[in-house]
N, C-alpha and C. Protein backbone atom coordinates (compact mmCIF):
# COMPACT_ATOMS: atom_id res chain seq x y z
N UNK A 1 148.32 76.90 91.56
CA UNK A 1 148.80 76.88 90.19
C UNK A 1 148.94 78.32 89.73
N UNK A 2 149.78 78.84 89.31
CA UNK A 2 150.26 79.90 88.80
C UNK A 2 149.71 80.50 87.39
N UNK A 3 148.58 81.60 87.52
CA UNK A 3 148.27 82.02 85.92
C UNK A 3 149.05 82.03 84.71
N UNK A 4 148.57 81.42 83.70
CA UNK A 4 149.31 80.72 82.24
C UNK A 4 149.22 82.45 82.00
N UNK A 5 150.07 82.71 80.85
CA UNK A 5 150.45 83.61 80.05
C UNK A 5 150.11 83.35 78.59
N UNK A 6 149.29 84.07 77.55
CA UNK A 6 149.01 83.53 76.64
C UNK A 6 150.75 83.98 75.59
N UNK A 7 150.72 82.71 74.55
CA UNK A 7 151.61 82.91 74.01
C UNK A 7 151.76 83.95 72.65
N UNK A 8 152.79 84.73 72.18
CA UNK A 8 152.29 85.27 70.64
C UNK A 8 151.79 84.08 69.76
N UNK A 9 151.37 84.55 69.18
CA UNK A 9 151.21 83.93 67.89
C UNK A 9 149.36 83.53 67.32
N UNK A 10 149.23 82.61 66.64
CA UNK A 10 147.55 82.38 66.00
C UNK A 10 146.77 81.61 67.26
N UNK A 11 145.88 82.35 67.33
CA UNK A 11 144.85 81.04 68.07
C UNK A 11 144.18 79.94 67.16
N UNK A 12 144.45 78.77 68.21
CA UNK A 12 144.08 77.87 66.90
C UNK A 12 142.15 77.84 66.35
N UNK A 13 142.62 77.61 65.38
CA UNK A 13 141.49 77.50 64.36
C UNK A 13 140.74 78.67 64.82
N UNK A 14 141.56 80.12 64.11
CA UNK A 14 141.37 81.12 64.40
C UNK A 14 141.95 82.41 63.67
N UNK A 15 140.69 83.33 63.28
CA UNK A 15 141.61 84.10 62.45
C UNK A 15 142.74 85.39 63.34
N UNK A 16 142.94 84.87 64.21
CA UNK A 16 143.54 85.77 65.33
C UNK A 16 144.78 86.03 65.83
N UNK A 17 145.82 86.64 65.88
CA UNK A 17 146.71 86.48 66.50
C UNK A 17 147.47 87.63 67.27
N UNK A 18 148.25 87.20 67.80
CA UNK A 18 148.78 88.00 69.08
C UNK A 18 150.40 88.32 68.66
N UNK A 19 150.22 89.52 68.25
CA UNK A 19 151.83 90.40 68.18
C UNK A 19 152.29 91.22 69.06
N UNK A 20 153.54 91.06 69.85
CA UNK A 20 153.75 92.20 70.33
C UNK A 20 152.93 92.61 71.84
N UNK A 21 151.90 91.88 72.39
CA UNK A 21 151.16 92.49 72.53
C UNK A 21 149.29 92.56 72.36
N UNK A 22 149.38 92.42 71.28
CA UNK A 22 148.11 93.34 70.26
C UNK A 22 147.62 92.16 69.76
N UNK A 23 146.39 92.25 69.64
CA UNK A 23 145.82 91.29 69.12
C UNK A 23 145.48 91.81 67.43
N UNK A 24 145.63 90.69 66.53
CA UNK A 24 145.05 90.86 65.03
C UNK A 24 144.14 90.52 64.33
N UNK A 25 143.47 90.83 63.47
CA UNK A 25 142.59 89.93 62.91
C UNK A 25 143.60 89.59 61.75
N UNK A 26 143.41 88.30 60.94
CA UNK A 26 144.14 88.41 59.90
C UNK A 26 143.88 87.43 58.76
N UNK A 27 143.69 88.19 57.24
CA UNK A 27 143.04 87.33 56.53
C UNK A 27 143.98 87.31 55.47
N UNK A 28 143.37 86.78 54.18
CA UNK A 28 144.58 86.64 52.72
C UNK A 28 144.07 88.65 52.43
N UNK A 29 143.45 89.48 52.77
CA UNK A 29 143.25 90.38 51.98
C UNK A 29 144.19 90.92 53.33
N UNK A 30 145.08 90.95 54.37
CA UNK A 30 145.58 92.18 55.41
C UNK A 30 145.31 91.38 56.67
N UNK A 31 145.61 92.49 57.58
CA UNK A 31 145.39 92.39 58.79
C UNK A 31 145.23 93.79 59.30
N UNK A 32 144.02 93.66 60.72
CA UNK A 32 143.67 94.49 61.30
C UNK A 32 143.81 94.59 63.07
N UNK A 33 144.35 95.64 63.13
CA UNK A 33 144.57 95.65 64.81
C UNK A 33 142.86 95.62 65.17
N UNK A 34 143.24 94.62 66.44
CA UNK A 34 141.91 94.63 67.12
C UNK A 34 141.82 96.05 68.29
N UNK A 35 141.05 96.64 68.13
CA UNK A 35 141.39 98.08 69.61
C UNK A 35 140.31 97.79 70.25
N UNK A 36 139.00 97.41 70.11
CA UNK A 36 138.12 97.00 71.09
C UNK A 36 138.62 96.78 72.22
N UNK A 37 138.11 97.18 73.56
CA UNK A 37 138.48 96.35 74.72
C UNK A 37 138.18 95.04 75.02
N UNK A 38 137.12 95.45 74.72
CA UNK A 38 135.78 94.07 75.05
C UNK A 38 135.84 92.81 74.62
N UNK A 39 136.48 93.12 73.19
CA UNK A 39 136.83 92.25 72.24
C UNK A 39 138.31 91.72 73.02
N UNK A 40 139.17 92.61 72.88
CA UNK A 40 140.48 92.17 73.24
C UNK A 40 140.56 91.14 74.86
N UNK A 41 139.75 91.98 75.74
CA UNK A 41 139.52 91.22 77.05
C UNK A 41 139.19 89.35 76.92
N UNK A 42 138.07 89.38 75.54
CA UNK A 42 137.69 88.10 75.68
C UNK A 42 138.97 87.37 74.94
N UNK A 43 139.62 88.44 74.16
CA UNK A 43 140.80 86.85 73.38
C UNK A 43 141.53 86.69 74.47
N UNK A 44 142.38 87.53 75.23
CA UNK A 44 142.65 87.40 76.46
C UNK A 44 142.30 86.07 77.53
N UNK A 45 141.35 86.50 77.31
CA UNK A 45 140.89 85.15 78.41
C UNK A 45 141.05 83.87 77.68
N UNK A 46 140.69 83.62 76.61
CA UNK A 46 140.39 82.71 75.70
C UNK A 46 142.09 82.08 75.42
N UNK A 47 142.92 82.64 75.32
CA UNK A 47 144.24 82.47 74.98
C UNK A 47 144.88 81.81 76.02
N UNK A 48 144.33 82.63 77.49
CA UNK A 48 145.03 82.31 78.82
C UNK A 48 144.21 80.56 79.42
N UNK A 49 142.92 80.56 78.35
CA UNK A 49 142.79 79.14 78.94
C UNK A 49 142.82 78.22 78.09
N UNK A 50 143.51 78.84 76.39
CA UNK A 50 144.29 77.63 75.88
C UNK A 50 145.12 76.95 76.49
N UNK A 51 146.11 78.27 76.80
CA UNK A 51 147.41 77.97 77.35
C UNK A 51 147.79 77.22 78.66
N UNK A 52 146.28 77.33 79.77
CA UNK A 52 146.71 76.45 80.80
C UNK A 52 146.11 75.53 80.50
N UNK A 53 145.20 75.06 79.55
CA UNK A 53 145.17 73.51 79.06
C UNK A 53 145.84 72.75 78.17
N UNK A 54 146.92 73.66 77.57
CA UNK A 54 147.87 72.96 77.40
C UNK A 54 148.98 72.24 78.08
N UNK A 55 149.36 73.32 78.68
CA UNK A 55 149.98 72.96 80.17
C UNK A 55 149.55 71.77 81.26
N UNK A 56 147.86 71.90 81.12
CA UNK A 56 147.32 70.98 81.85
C UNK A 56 147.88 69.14 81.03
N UNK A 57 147.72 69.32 79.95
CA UNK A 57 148.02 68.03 79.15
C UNK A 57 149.36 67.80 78.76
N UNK A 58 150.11 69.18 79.06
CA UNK A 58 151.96 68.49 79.03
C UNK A 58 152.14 67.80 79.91
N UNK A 59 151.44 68.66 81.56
CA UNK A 59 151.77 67.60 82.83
C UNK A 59 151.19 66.56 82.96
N UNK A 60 150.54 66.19 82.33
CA UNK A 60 149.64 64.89 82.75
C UNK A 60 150.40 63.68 81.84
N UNK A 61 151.00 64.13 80.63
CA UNK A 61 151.60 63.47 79.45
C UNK A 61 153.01 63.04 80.45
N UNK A 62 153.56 63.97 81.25
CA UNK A 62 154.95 64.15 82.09
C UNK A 62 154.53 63.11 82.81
N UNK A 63 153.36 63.17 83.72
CA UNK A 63 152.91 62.11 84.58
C UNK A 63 152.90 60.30 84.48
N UNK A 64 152.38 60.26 83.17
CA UNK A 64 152.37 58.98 82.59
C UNK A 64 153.20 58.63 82.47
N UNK A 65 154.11 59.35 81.72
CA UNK A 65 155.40 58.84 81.66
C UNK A 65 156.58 58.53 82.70
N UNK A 66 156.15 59.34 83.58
CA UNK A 66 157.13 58.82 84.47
C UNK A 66 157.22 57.35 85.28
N UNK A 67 157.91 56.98 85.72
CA UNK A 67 157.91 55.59 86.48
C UNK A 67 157.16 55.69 87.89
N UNK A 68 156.57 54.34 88.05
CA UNK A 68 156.14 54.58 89.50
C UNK A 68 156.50 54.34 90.71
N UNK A 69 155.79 55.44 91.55
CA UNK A 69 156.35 55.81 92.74
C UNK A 69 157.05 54.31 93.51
N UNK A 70 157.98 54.27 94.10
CA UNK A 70 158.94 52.84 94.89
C UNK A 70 157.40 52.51 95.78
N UNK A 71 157.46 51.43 95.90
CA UNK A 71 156.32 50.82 96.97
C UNK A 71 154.79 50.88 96.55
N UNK A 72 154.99 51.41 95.50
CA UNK A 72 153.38 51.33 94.30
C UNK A 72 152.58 49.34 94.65
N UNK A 73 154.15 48.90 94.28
CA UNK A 73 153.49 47.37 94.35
C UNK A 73 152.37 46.84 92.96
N UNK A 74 151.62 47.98 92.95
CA UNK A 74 150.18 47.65 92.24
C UNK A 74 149.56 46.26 92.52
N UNK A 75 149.56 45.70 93.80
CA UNK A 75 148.93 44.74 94.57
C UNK A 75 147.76 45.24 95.34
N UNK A 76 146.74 44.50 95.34
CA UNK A 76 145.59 45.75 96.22
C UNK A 76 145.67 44.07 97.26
């Protein structure tokens, strides 16, 4: 399986988001670039395993839906 890419935008239920790049903090008073590494490393990760569990639940949603395989039968 091929490493997910996190997408721009908010992490959910999160004051966080991803521009450009860059991660933000962002509230009703502004927003602040995150420059931490440490910090940035973990949204990083955190983003990259939203994103392949989303992925994980598009394909599985793809799966169901599809018809089954010729010779399934579903006779045991």
């Amino acid at each position: 399986m091929s490493a997910t890419t996190p997408r721009p935008g908010r992490l959910v239920r999160s004051p966080v988001v991803l521009r450009d790049g860059q991660w933000w903090l962002v509230s009703r008073a502004g927003s602040i670039l995150a420059t931490d590494p440490a910090f940035t490393s973990m949204l990083d990760g955190f983003a990259e395993a939203m994103a392949a569990a989303d992925q994980a639940v598009t394909d599985l949603r793809v799966r169901q839906s599809a018809p089954p395989p010729s010779g399934a039968g579903g006779q045991r």
